[in-house]
C-alpha atoms as a PDB file:
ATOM      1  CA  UNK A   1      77.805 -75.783 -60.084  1.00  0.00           C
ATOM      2  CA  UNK A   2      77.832 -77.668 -57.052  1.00  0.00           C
ATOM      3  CA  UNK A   3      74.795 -80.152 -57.992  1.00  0.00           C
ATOM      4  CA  UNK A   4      74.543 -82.587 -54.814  1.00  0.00           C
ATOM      5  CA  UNK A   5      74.042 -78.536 -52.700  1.00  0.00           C
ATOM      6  CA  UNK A   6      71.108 -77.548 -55.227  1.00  0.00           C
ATOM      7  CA  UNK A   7      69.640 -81.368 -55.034  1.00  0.00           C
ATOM      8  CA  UNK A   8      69.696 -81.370 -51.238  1.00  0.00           C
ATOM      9  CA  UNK A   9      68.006 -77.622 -51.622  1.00  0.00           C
ATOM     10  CA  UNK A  10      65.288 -79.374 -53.524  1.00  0.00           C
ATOM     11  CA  UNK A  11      65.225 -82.898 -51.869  1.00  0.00           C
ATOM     12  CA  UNK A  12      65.210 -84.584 -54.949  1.00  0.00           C
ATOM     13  CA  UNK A  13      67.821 -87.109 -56.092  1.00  0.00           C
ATOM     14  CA  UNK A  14      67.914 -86.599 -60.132  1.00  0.00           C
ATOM     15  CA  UNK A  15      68.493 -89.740 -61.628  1.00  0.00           C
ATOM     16  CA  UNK A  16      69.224 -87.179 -65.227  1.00  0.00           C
ATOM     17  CA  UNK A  17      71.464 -84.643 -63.747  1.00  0.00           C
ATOM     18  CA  UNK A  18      71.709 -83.417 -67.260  1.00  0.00           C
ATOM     19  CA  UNK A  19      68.153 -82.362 -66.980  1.00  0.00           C
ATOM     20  CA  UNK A  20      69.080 -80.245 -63.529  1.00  0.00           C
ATOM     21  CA  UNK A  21      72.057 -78.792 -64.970  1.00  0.00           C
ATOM     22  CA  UNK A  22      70.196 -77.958 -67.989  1.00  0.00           C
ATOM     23  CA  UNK A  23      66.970 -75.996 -65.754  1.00  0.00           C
ATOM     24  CA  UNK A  24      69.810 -74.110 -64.307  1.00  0.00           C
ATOM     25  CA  UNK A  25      71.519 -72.680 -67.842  1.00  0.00           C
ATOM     26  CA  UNK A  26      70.135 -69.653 -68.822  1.00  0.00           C
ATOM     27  CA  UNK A  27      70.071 -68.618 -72.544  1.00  0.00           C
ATOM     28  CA  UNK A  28      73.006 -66.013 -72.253  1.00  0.00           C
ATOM     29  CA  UNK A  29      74.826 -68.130 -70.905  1.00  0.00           C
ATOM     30  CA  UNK A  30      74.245 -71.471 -73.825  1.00  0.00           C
ATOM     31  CA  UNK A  31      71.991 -70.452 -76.887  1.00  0.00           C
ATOM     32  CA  UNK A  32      71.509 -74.132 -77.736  1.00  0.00           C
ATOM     33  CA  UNK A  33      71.108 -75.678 -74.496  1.00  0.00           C
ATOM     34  CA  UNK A  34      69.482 -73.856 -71.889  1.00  0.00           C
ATOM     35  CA  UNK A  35      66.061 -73.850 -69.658  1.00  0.00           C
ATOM     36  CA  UNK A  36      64.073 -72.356 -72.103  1.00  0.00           C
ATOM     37  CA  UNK A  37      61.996 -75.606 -73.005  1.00  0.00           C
ATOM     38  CA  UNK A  38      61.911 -76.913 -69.292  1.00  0.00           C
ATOM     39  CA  UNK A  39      60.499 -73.162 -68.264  1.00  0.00           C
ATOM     40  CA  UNK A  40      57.671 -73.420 -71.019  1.00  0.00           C
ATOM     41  CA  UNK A  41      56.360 -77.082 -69.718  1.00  0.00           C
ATOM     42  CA  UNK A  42      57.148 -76.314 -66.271  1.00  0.00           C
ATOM     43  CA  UNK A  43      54.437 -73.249 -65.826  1.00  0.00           C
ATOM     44  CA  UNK A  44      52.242 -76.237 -67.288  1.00  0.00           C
ATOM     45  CA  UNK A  45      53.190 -78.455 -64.555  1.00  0.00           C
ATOM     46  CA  UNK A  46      52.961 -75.626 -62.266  1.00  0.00           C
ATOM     47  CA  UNK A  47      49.591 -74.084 -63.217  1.00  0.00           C
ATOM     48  CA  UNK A  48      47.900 -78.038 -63.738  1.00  0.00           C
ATOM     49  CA  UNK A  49      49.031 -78.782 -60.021  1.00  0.00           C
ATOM     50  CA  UNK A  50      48.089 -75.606 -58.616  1.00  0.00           C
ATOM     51  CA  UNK A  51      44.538 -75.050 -60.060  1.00  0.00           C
ATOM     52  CA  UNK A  52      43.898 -78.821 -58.830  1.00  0.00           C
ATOM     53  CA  UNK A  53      44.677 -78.237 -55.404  1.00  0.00           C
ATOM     54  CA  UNK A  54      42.110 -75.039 -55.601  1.00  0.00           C
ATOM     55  CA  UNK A  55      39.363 -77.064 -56.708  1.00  0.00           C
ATOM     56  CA  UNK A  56      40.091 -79.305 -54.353  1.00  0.00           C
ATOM     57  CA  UNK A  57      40.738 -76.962 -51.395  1.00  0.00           C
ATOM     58  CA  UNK A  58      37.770 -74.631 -52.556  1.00  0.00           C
ATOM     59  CA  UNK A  59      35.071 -76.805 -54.145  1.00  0.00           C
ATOM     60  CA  UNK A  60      32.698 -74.027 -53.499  1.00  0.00           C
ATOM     61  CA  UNK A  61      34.333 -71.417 -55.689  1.00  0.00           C
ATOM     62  CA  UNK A  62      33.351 -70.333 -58.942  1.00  0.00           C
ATOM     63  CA  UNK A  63      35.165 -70.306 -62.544  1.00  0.00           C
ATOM     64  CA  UNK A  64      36.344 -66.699 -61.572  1.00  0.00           C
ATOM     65  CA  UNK A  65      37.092 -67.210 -57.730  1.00  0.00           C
ATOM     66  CA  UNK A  66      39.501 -69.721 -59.084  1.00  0.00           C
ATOM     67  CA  UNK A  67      40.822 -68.176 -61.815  1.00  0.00           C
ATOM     68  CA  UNK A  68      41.898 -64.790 -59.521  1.00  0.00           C
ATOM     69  CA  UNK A  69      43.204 -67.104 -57.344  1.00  0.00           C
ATOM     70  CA  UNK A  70      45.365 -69.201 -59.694  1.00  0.00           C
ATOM     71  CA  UNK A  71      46.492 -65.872 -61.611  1.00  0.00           C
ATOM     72  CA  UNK A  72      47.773 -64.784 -57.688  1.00  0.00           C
ATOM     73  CA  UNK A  73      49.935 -67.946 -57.299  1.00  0.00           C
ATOM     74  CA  UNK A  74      51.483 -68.912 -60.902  1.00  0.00           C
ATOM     75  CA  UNK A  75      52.546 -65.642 -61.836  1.00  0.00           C
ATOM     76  CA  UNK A  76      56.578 -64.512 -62.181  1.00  0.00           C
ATOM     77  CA  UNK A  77      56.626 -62.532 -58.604  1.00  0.00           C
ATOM     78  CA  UNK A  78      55.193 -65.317 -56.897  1.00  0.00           C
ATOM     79  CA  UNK A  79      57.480 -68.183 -58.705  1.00  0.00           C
ATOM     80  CA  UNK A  80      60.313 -65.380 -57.713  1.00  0.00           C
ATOM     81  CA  UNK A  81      58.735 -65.132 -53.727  1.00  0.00           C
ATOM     82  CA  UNK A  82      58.414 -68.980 -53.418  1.00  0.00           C
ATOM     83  CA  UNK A  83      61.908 -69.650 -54.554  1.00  0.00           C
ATOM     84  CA  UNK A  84      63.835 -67.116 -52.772  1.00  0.00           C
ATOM     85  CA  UNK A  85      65.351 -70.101 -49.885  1.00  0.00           C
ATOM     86  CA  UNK A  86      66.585 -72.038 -52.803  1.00  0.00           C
ATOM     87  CA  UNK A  87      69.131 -69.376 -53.294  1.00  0.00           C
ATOM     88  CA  UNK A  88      69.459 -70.141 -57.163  1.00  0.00           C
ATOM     89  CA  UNK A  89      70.706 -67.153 -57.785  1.00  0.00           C
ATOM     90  CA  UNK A  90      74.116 -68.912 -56.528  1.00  0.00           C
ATOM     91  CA  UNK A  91      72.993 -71.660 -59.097  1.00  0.00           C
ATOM     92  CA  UNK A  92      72.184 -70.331 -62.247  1.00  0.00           C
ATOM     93  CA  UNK A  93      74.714 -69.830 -65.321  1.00  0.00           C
ATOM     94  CA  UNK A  94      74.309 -66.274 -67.216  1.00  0.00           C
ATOM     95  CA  UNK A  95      76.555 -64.175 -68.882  1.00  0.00           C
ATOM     96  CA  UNK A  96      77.702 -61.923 -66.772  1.00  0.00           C
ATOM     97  CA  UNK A  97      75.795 -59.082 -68.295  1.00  0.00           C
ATOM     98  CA  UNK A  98      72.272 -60.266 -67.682  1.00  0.00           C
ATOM     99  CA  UNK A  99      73.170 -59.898 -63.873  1.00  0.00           C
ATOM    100  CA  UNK A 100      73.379 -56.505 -64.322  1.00  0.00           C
ATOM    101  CA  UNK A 101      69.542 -55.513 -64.136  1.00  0.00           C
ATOM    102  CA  UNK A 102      67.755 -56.116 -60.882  1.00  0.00           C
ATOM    103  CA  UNK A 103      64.704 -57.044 -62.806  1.00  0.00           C
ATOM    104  CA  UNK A 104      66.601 -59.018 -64.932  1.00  0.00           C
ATOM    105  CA  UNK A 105      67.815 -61.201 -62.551  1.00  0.00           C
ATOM    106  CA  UNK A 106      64.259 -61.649 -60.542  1.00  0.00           C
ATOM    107  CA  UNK A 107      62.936 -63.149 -64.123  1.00  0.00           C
ATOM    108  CA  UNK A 108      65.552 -64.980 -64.525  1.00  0.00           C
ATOM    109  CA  UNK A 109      65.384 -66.990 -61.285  1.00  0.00           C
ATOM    110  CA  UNK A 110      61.456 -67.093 -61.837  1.00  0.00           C
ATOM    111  CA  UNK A 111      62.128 -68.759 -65.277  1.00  0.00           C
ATOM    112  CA  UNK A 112      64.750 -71.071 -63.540  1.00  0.00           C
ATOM    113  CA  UNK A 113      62.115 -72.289 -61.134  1.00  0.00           C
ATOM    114  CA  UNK A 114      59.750 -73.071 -63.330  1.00  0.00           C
ATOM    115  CA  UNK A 115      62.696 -75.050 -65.447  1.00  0.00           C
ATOM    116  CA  UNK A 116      63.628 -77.237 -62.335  1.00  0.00           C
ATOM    117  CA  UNK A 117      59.761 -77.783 -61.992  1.00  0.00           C
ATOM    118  CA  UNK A 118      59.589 -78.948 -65.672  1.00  0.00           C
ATOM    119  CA  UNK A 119      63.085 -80.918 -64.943  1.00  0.00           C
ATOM    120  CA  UNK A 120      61.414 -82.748 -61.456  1.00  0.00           C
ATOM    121  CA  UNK A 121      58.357 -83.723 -63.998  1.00  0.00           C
ATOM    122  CA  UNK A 122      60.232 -84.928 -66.519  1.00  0.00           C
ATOM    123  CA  UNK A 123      63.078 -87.039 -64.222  1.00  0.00           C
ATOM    124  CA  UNK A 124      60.772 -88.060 -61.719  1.00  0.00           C
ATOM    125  CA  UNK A 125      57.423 -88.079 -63.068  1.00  0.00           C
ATOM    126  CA  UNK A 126      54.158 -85.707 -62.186  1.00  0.00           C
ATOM    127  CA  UNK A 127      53.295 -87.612 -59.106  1.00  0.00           C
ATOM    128  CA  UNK A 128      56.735 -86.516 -57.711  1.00  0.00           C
ATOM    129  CA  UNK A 129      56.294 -83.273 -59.178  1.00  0.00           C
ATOM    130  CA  UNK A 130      53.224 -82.213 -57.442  1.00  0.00           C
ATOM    131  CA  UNK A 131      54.382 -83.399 -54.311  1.00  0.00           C
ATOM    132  CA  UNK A 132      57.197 -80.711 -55.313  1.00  0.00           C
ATOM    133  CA  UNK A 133      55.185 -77.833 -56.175  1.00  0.00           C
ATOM    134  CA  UNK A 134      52.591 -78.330 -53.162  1.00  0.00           C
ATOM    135  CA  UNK A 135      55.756 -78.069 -50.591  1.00  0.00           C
ATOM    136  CA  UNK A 136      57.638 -74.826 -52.139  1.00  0.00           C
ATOM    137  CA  UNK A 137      53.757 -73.578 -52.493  1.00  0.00           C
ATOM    138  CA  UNK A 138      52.134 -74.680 -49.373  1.00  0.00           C
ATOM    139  CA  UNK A 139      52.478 -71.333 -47.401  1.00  0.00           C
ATOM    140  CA  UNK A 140      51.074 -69.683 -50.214  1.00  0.00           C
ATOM    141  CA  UNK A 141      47.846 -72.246 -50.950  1.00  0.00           C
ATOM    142  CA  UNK A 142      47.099 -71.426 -47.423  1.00  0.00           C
ATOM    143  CA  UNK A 143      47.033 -68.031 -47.573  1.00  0.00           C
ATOM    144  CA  UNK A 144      45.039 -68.150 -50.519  1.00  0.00           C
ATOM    145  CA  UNK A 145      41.730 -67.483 -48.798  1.00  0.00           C
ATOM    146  CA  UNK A 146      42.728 -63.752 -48.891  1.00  0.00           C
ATOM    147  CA  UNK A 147      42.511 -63.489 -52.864  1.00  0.00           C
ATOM    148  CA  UNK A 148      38.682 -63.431 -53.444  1.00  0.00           C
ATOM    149  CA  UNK A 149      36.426 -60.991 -55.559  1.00  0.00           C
ATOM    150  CA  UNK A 150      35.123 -58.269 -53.577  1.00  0.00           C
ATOM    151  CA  UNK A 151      31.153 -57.412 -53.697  1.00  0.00           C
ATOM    152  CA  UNK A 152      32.474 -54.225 -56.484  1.00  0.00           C
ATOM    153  CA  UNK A 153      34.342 -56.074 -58.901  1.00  0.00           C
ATOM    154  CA  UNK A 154      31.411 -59.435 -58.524  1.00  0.00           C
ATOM    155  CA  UNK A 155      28.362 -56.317 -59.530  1.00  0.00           C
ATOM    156  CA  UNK A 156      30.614 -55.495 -61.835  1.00  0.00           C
ATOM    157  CA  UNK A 157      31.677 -58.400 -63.616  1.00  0.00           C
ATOM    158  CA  UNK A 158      27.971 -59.801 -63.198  1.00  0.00           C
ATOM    159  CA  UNK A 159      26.514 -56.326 -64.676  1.00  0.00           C
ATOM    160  CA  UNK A 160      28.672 -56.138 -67.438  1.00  0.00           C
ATOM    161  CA  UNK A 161      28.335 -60.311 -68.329  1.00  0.00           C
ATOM    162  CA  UNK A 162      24.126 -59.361 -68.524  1.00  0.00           C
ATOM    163  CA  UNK A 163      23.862 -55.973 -69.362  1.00  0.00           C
ATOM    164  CA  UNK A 164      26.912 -55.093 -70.934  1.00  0.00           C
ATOM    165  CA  UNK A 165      27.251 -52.024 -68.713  1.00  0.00           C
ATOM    166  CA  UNK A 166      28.300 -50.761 -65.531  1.00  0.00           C
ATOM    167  CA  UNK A 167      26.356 -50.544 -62.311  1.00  0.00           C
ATOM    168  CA  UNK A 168      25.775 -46.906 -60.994  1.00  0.00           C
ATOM    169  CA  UNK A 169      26.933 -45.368 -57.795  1.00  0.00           C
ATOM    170  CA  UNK A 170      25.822 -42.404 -56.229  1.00  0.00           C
ATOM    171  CA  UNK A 171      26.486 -40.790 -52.888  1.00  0.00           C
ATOM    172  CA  UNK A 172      23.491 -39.805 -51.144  1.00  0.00           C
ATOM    173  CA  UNK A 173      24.747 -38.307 -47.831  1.00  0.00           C
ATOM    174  CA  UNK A 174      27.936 -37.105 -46.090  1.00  0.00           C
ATOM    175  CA  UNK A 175      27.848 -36.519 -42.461  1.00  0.00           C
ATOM    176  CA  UNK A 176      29.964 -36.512 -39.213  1.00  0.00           C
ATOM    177  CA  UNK A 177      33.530 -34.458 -38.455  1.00  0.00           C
ATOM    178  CA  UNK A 178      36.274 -35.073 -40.604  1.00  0.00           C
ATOM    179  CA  UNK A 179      38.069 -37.550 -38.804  1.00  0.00           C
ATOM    180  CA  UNK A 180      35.163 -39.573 -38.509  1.00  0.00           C
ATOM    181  CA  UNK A 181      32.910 -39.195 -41.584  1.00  0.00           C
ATOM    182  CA  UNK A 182      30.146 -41.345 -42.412  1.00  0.00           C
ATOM    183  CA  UNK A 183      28.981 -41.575 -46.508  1.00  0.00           C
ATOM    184  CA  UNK A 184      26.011 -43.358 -47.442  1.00  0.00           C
ATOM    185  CA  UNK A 185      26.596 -44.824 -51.230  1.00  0.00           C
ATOM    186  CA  UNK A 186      23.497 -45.940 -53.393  1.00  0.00           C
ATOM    187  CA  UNK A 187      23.908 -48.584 -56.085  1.00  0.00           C
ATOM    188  CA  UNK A 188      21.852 -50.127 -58.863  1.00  0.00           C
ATOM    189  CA  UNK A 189      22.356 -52.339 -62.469  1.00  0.00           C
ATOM    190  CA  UNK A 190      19.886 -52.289 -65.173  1.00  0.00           C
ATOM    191  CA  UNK A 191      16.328 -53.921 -63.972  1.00  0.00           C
ATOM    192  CA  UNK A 192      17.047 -53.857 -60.069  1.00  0.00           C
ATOM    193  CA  UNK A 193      15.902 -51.731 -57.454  1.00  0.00           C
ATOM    194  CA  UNK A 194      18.575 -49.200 -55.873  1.00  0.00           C
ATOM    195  CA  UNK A 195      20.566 -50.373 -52.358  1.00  0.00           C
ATOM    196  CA  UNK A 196      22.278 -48.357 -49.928  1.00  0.00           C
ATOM    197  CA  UNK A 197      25.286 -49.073 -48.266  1.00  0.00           C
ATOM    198  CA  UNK A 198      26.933 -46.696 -45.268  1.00  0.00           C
ATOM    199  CA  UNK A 199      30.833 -46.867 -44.105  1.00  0.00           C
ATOM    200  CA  UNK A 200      33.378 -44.898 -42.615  1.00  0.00           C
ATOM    201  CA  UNK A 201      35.107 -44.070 -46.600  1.00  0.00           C
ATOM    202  CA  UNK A 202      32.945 -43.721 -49.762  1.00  0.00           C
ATOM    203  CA  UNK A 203      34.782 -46.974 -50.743  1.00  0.00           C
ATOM    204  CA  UNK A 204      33.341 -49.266 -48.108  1.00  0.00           C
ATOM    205  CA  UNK A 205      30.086 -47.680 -48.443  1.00  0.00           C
ATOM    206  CA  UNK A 206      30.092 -48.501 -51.955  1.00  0.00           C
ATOM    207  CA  UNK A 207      31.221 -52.139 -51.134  1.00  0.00           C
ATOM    208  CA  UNK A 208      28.899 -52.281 -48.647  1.00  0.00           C
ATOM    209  CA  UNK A 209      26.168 -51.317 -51.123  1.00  0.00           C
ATOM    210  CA  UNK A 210      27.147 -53.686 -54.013  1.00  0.00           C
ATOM    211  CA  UNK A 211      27.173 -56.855 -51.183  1.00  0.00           C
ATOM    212  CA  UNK A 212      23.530 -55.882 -50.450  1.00  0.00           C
ATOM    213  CA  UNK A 213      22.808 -55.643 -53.850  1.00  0.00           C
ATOM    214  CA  UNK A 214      24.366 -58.932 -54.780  1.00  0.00           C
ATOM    215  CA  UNK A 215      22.879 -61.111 -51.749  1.00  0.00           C
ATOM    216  CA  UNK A 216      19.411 -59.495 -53.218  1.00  0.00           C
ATOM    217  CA  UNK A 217      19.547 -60.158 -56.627  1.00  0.00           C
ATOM    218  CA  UNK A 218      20.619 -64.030 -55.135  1.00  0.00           C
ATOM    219  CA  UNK A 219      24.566 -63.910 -56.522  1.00  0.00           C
ATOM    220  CA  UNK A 220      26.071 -64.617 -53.092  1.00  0.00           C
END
């Protein structure tokens, strides 16, 4: 392993190198002395840093805002996405059998970032670790505007939380040619009055019903 290439990758000088070549060992590859440990603290790291720079960057949000947003950012795939320049899969020691399996292979690089996260805090301190995470993350943080609840899934959740049930949906009316119909959806939860929403699919309709529904019952 060439470990000044993988450093310069990173931009971080590891005073341990141990600790690098260590987040870079897979378990087929070393039983004893692989990234196993390192992955398990560094989706610690990884999860503390991110869900700090949501509150921070959406103060606004609510527990579940958050938490869908987190869940969209810490997850294997995106560990997998956000890693991909590092090239690690030139980096990491396996046996050459766990290569084998494409998705094999996209864990195992997911787990291997999260090791040389866990390595970074551990060598360099969190400080140098969150400056880490935000820069292989930043695209991602700001793109994270795009993962919010939709006015469906809020009803829903907020139905379900109160009146341990689900809110009803009916459609009312189906008009207009078929390659430009026009539904109107009607919605209502235990205790409200019904609302109507109208769209172009029976799906925005329905969204369009549960955001009227929400704003009246004062939940956005």
């Amino acid at each position: 392993m060439q470990i000044e290439q993988i450093e310069k990758k990173l931009k971080i000088k590891f005073k341990n190198k141990r600790l690098l070549h260590q987040s870079l060992t897979h378990k087929s590859y070393d039983k004893n002395d692989n990234n196993e440990k390192l992955e398990f603290l560094g989706d610690r790291v990884l999860g503390f840093v991110i869900a700090n720079k949501l509150i921070e960057l959406y103060p606004d949000d609510k527990e579940g805002a958050l938490d869908k947003k987190l869940a969209s950012l810490v997850n294997k795939k995106k560990c997998y996405e956000v890693c991909g320049f590092l090239n690690l899969n030139k980096f990491v020691k396996t046996s050459p059998s766990s290569t084998n399996n494409n998705n094999i292979e996209t864990k195992i690089i997911s787990d291997a970032c999260e090791a040389i996260i866990g390595a970074v805090f551990l060598d360099q301190g969190i400080k140098v670790a969150e400056k880490f995470i935000l820069y292989l993350w930043s695209s991602e943080l700001k793109n994270s505007i795009v993962t919010k609840i939709d006015a469906k899934t809020r009803l829903q959740e907020f139905s379900l939380k109160k009146f341990k049930v689900l809110p009803v949906y009916k459609l009312i009316e189906s008009k207009g040619p078929n390659h430009k119909p026009i539904f109107k959806i009607k919605v209502k939860i235990k205790n409200s009055e019904p609302e109507f929403g109208v769209g172009s699919s029976k799906k925005t309709a329905e969204q369009n019903a549960a955001s009227k529904l929400l704003k009246k019952i004062d939940i956005i």
